[in-house]
C-alpha atoms as a PDB file:
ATOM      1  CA  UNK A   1      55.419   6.128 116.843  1.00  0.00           C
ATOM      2  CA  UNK A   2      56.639   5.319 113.442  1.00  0.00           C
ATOM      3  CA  UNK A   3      60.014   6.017 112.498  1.00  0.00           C
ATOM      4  CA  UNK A   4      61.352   5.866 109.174  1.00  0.00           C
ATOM      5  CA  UNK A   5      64.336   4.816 107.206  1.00  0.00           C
ATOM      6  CA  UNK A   6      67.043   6.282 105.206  1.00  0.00           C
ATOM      7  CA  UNK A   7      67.110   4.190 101.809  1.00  0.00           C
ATOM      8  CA  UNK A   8      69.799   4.121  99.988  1.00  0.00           C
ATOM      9  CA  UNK A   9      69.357   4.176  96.238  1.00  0.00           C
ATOM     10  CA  UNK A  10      72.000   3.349  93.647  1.00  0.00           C
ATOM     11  CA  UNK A  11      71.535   4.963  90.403  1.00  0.00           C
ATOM     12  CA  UNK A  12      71.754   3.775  87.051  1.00  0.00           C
ATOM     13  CA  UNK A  13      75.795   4.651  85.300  1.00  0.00           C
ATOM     14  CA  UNK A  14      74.240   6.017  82.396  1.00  0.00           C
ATOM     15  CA  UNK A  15      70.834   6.731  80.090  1.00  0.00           C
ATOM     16  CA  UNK A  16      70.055   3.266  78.886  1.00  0.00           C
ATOM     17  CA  UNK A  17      67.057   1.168  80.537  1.00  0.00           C
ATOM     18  CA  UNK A  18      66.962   1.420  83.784  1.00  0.00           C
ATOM     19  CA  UNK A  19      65.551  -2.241  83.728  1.00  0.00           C
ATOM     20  CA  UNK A  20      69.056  -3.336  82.906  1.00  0.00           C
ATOM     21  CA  UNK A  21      70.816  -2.682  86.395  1.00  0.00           C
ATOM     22  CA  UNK A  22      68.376  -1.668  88.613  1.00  0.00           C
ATOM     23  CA  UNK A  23      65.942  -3.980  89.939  1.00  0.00           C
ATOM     24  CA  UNK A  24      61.984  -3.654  89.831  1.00  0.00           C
ATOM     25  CA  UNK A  25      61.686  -3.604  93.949  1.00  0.00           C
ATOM     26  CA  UNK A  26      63.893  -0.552  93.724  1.00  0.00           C
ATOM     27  CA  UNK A  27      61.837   2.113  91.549  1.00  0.00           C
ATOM     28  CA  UNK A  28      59.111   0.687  93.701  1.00  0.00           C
ATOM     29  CA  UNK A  29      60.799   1.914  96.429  1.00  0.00           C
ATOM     30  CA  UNK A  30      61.723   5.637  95.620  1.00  0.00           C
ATOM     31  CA  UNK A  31      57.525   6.127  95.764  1.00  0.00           C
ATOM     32  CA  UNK A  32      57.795   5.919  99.423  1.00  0.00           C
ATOM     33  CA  UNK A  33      60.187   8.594  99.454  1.00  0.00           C
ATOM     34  CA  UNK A  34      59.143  12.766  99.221  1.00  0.00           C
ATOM     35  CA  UNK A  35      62.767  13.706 100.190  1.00  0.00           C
ATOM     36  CA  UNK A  36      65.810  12.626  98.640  1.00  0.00           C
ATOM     37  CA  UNK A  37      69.583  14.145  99.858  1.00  0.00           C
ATOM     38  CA  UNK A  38      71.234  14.326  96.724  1.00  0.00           C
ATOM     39  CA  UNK A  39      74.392  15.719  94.996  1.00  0.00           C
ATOM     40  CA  UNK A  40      73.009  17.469  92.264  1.00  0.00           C
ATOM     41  CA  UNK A  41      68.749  18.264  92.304  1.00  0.00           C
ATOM     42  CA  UNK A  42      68.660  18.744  88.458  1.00  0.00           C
ATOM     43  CA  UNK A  43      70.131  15.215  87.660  1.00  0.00           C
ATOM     44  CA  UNK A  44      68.166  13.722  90.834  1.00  0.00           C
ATOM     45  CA  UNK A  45      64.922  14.934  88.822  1.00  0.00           C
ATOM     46  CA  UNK A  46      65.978  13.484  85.923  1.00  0.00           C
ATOM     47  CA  UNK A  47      66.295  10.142  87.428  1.00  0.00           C
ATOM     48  CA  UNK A  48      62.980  10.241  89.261  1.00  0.00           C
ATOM     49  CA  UNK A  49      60.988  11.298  86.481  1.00  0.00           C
ATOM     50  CA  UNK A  50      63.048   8.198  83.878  1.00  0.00           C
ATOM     51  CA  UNK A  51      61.894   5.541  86.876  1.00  0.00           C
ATOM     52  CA  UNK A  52      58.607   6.564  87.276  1.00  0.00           C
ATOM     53  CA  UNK A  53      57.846   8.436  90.762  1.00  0.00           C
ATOM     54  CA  UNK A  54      54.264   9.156  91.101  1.00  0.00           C
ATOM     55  CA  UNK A  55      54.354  11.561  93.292  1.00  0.00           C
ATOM     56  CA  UNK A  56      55.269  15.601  92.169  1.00  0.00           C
ATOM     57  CA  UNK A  57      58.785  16.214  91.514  1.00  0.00           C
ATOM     58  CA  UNK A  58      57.885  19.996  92.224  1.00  0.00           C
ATOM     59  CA  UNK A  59      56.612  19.304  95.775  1.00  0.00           C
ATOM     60  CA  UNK A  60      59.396  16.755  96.709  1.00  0.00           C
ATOM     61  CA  UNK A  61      62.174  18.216  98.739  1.00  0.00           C
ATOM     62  CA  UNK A  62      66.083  17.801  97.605  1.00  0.00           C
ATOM     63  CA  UNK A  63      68.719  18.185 100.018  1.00  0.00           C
ATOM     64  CA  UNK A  64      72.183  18.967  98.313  1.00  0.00           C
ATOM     65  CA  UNK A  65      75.375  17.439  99.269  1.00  0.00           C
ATOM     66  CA  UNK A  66      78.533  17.486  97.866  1.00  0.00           C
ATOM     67  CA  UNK A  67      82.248  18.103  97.708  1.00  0.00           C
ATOM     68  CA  UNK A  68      80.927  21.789  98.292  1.00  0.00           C
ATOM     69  CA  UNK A  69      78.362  21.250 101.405  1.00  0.00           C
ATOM     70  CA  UNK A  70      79.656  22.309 104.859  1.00  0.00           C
ATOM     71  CA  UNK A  71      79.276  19.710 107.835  1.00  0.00           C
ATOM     72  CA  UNK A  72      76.816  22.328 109.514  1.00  0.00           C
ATOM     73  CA  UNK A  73      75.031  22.465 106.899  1.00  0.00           C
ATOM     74  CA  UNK A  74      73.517  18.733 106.960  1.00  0.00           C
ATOM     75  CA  UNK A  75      73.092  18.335 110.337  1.00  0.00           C
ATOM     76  CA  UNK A  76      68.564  18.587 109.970  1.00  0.00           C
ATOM     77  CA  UNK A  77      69.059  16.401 106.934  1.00  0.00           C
ATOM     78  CA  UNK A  78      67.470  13.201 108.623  1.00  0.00           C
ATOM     79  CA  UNK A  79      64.916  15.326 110.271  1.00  0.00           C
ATOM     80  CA  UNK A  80      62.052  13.922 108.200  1.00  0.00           C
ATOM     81  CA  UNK A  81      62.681  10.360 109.438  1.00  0.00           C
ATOM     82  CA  UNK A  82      61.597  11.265 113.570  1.00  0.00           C
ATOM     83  CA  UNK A  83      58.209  12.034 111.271  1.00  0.00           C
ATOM     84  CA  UNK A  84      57.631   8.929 110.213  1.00  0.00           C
ATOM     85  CA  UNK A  85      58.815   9.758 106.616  1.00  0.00           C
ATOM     86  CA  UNK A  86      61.676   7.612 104.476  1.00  0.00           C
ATOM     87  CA  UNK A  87      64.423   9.892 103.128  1.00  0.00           C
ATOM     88  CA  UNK A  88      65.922   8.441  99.897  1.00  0.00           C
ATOM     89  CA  UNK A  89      69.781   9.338  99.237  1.00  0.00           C
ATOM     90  CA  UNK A  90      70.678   8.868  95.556  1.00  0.00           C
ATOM     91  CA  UNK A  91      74.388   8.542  93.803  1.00  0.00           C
ATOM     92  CA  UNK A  92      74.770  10.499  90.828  1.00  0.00           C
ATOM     93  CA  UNK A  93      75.604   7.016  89.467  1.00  0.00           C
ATOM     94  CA  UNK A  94      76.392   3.716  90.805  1.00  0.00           C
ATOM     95  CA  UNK A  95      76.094   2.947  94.743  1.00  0.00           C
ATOM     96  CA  UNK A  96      75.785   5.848  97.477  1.00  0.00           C
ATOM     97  CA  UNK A  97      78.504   5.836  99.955  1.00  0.00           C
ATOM     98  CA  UNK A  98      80.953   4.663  97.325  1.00  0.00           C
ATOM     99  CA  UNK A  99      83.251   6.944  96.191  1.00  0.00           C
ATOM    100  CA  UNK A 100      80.498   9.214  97.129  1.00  0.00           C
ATOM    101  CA  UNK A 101      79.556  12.067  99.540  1.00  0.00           C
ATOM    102  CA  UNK A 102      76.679   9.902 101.102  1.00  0.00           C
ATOM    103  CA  UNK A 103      78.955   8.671 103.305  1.00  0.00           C
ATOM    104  CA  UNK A 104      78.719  11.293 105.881  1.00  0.00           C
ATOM    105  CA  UNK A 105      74.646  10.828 106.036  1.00  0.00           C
ATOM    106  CA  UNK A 106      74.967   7.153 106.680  1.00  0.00           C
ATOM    107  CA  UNK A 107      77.312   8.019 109.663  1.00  0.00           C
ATOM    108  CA  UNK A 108      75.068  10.387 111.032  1.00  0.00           C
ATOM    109  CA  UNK A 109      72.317   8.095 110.572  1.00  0.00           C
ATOM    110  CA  UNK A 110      74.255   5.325 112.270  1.00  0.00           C
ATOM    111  CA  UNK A 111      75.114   7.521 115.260  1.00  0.00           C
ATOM    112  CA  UNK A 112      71.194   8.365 115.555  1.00  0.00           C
ATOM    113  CA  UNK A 113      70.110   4.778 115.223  1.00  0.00           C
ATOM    114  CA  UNK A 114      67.983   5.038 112.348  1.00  0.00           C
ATOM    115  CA  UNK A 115      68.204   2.210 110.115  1.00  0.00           C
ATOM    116  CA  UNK A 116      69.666   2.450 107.113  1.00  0.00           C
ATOM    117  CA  UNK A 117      68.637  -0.358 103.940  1.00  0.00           C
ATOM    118  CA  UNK A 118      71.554  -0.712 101.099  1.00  0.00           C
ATOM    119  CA  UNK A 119      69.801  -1.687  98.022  1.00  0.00           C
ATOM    120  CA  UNK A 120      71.441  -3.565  95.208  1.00  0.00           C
ATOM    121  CA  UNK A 121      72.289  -2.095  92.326  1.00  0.00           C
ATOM    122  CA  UNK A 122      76.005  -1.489  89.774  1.00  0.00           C
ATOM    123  CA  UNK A 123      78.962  -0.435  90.866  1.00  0.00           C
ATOM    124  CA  UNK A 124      81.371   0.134  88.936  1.00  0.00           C
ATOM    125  CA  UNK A 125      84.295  -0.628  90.752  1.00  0.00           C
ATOM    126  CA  UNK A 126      83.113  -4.132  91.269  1.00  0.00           C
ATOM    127  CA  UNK A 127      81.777  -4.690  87.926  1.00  0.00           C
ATOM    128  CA  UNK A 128      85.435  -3.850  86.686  1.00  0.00           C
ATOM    129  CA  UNK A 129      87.005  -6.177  89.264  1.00  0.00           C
ATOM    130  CA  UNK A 130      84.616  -8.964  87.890  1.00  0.00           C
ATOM    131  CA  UNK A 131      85.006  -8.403  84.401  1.00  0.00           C
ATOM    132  CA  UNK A 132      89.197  -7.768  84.804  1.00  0.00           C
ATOM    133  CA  UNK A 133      90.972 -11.212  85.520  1.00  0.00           C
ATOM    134  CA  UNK A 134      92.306  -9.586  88.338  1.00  0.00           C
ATOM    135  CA  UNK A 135      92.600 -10.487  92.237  1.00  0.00           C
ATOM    136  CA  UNK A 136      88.923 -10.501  93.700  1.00  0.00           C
ATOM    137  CA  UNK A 137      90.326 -11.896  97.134  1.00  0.00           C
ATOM    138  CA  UNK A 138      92.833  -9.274  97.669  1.00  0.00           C
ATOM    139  CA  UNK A 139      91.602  -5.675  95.799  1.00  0.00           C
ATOM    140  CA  UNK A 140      92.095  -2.290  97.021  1.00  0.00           C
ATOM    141  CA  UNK A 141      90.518   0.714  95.918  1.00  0.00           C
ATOM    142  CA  UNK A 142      92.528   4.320  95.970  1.00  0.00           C
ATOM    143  CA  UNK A 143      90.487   6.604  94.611  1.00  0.00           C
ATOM    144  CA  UNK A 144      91.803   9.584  92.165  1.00  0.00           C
ATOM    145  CA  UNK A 145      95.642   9.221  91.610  1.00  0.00           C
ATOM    146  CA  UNK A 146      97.797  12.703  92.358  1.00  0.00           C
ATOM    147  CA  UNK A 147      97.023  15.400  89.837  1.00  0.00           C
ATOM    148  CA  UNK A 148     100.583  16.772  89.805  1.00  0.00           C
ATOM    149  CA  UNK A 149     102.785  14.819  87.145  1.00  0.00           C
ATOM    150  CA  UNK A 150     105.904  13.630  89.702  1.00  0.00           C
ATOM    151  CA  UNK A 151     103.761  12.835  92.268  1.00  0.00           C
ATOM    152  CA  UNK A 152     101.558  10.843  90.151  1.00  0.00           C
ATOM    153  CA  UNK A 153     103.995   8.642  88.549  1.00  0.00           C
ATOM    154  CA  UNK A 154     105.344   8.151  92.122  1.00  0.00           C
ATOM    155  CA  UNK A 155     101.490   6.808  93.372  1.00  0.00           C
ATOM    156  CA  UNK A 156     101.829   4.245  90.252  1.00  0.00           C
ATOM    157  CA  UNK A 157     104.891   3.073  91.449  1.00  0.00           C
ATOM    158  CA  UNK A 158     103.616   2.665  94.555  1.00  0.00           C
ATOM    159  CA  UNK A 159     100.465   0.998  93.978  1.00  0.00           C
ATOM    160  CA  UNK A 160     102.443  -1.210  91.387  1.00  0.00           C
ATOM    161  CA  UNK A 161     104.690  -2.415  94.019  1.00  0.00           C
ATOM    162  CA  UNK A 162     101.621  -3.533  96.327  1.00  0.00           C
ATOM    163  CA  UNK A 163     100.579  -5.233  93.389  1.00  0.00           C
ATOM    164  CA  UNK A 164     103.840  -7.570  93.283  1.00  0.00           C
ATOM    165  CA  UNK A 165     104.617  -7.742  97.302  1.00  0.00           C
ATOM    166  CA  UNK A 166     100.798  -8.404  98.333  1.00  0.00           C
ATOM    167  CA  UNK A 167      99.348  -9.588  95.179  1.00  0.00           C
ATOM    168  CA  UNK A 168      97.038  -7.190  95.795  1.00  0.00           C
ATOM    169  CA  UNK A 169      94.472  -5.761  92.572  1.00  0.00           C
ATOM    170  CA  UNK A 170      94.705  -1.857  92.572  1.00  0.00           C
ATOM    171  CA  UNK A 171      91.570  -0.145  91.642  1.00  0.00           C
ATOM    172  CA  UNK A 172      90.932   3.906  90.745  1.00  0.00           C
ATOM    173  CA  UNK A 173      89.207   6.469  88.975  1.00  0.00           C
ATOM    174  CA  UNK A 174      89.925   9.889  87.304  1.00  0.00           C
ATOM    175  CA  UNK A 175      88.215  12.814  86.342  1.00  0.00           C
ATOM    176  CA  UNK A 176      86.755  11.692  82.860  1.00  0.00           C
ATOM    177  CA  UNK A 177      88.144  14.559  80.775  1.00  0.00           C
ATOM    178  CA  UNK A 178      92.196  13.234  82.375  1.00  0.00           C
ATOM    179  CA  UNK A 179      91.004   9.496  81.293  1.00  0.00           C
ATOM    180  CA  UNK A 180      93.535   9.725  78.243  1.00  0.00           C
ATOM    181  CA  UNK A 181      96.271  11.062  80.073  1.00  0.00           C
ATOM    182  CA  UNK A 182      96.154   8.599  83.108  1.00  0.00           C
ATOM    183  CA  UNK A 183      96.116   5.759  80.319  1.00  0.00           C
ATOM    184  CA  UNK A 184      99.245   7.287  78.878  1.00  0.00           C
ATOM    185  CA  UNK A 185     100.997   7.739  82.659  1.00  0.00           C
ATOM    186  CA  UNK A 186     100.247   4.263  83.318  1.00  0.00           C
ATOM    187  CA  UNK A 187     101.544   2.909  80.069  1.00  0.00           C
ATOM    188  CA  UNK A 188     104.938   4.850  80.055  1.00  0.00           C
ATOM    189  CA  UNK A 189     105.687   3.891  84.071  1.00  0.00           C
ATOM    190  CA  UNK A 190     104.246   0.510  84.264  1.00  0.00           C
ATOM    191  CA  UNK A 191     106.517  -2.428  83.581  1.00  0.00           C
ATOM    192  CA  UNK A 192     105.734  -3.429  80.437  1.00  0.00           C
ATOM    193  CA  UNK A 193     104.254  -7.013  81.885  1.00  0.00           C
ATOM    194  CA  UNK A 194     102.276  -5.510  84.120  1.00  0.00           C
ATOM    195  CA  UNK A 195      98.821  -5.576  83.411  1.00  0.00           C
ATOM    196  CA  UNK A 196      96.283  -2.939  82.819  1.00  0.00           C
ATOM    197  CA  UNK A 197      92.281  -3.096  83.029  1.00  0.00           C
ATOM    198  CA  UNK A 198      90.421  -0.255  81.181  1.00  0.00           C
ATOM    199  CA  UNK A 199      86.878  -0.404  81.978  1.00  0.00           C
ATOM    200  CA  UNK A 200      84.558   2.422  80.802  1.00  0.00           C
ATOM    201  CA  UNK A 201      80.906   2.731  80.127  1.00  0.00           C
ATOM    202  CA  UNK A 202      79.852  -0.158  82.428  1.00  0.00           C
ATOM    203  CA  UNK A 203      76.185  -1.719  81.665  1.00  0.00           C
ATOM    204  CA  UNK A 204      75.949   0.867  78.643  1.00  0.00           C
ATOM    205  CA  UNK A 205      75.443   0.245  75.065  1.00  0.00           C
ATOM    206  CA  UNK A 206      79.307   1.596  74.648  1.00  0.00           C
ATOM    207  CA  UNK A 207      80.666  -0.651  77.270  1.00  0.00           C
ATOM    208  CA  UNK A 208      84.529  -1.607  77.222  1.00  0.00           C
ATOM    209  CA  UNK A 209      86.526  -3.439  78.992  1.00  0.00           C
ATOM    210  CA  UNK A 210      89.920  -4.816  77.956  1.00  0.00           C
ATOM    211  CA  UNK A 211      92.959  -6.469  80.108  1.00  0.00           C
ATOM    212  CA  UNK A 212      96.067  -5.684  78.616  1.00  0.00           C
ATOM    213  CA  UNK A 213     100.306  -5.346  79.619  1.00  0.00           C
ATOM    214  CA  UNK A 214     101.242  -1.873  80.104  1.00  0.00           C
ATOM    215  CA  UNK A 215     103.408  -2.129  76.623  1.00  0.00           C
ATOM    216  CA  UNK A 216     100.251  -2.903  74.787  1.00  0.00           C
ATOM    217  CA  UNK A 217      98.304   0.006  75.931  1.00  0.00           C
ATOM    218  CA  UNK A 218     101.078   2.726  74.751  1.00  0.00           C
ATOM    219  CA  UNK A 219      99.784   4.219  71.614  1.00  0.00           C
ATOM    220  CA  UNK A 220      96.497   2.819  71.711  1.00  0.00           C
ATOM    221  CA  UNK A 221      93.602   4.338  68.999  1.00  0.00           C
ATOM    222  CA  UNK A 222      90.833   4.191  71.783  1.00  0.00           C
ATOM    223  CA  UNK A 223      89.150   7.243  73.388  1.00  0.00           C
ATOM    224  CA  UNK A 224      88.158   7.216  76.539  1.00  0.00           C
ATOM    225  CA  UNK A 225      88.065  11.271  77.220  1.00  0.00           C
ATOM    226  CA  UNK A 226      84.808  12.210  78.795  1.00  0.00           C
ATOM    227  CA  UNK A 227      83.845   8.474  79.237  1.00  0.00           C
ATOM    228  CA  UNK A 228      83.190   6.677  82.820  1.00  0.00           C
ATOM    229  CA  UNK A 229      86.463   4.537  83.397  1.00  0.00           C
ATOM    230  CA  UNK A 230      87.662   2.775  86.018  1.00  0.00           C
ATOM    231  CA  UNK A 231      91.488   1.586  85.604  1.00  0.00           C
ATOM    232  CA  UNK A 232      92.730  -1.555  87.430  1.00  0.00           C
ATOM    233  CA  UNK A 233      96.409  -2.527  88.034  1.00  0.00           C
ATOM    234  CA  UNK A 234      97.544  -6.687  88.262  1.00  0.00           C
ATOM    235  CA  UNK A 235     100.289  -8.554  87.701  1.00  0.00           C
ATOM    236  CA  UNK A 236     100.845 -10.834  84.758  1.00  0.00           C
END
């Protein structure tokens, strides 16, 4: 009996050509696919339809998951693959699994031993770290820092000490409309020689990416509110 696979398809960051950080085998892929778990169907659509997928986005199933699906509600998810069918699970950008919901389906799938194929594709957490000067031997990454402001500048001290005692890069995210505000945290509790990595709008037309001490970020003229940005944290 033939059993299928869950695929795991990373997603292009934003709206340019999906030529640019996806490769061809990939797309190709996604046609052997009718159902994809996803985090959001309307965006999932809108991928399908940019890469080509023959087959009818109306009669392909979407599975939801996100911060807001219950654990009993995904437990048929990978019913389709006892049929014989693949089951596609798409990011809403970047790599599943990473920073990502998928995370749970690729454990269940593990526990079931169905095989599971990674495909390549950008991350932006490791295109930062590339791009940075940073540590790639020795690189953590934690995630969104503490919304409340004590506790947050308390996490940047934190992380800031790993960075000294294990020479260790520090690597996180925030929600894109707090990118400003983060920069501005970072710049005001930071030593001043410690360095900062703002990358935002990876493989887009409106990439940037600039390494600079925490003095030199503190009143700076660029924008990053409602942008994709990953922040990294070094030592000089």
């Amino acid at each position: 009996m033939n059993i299928g696979k869950l695929i795991l398809f990373p997603v292009a960051i934003g709206n340019d050509d999906l030529g640019y950080s996806l490769p061809p085998n990939n797309l190709s892929l996604l046609n052997t696919c009718k159902v994809f778990i996803v985090e959001e169907v309307r965006t999932a659509r809108r991928f399908l339809k940019k890469a080509g997928y023959i087959h009818s986005i109306d009669s392909t199933v979407f599975l939801t998951l996100n911060e807001h699906t219950q654990d009993n509600e995904i437990s048929d998810y990978l019913s389709a693959i006892k049929d014989g069918q693949n089951i596609g699970l798409l990011s809403e950008a970047g790599l599943p699994c990473i920073a990502d919901p998928g995370a749970k389906i690729v454990k269940m799938a593990q526990k079931r031993n169905i095989e599971v194929v990674p495909l390549v594709g950008p991350s932006s957490l490791m295109l930062s770290l590339m791009a940075s000067g940073f540590n790639g031997q020795n690189f953590a990454f934690v995630g969104y820092l503490p919304i409340d402001k004590a506790k947050r500048i308390q996490h940047i001290k934190t992380l800031e000490t790993r960075v000294f005692k294990e020479n260790q890069t520090q690597i996180f995210i925030e929600a894109p409309y707090r990118n400003n505000q983060l920069l501005e945290t970072l710049a005001a509790t930071c030593s001043p020689s410690t360095l900062i990595c703002v990358a935002c709008d990876i493989t887009l037309s409106t990439q940037y990416i600039k390494t600079k001490p925490a003095k030199d970020w503190k009143n700076t003229k660029e924008d990053f509110h409602k942008r994709n940005t990953v922040f990294l944290m070094y030592h000089a």
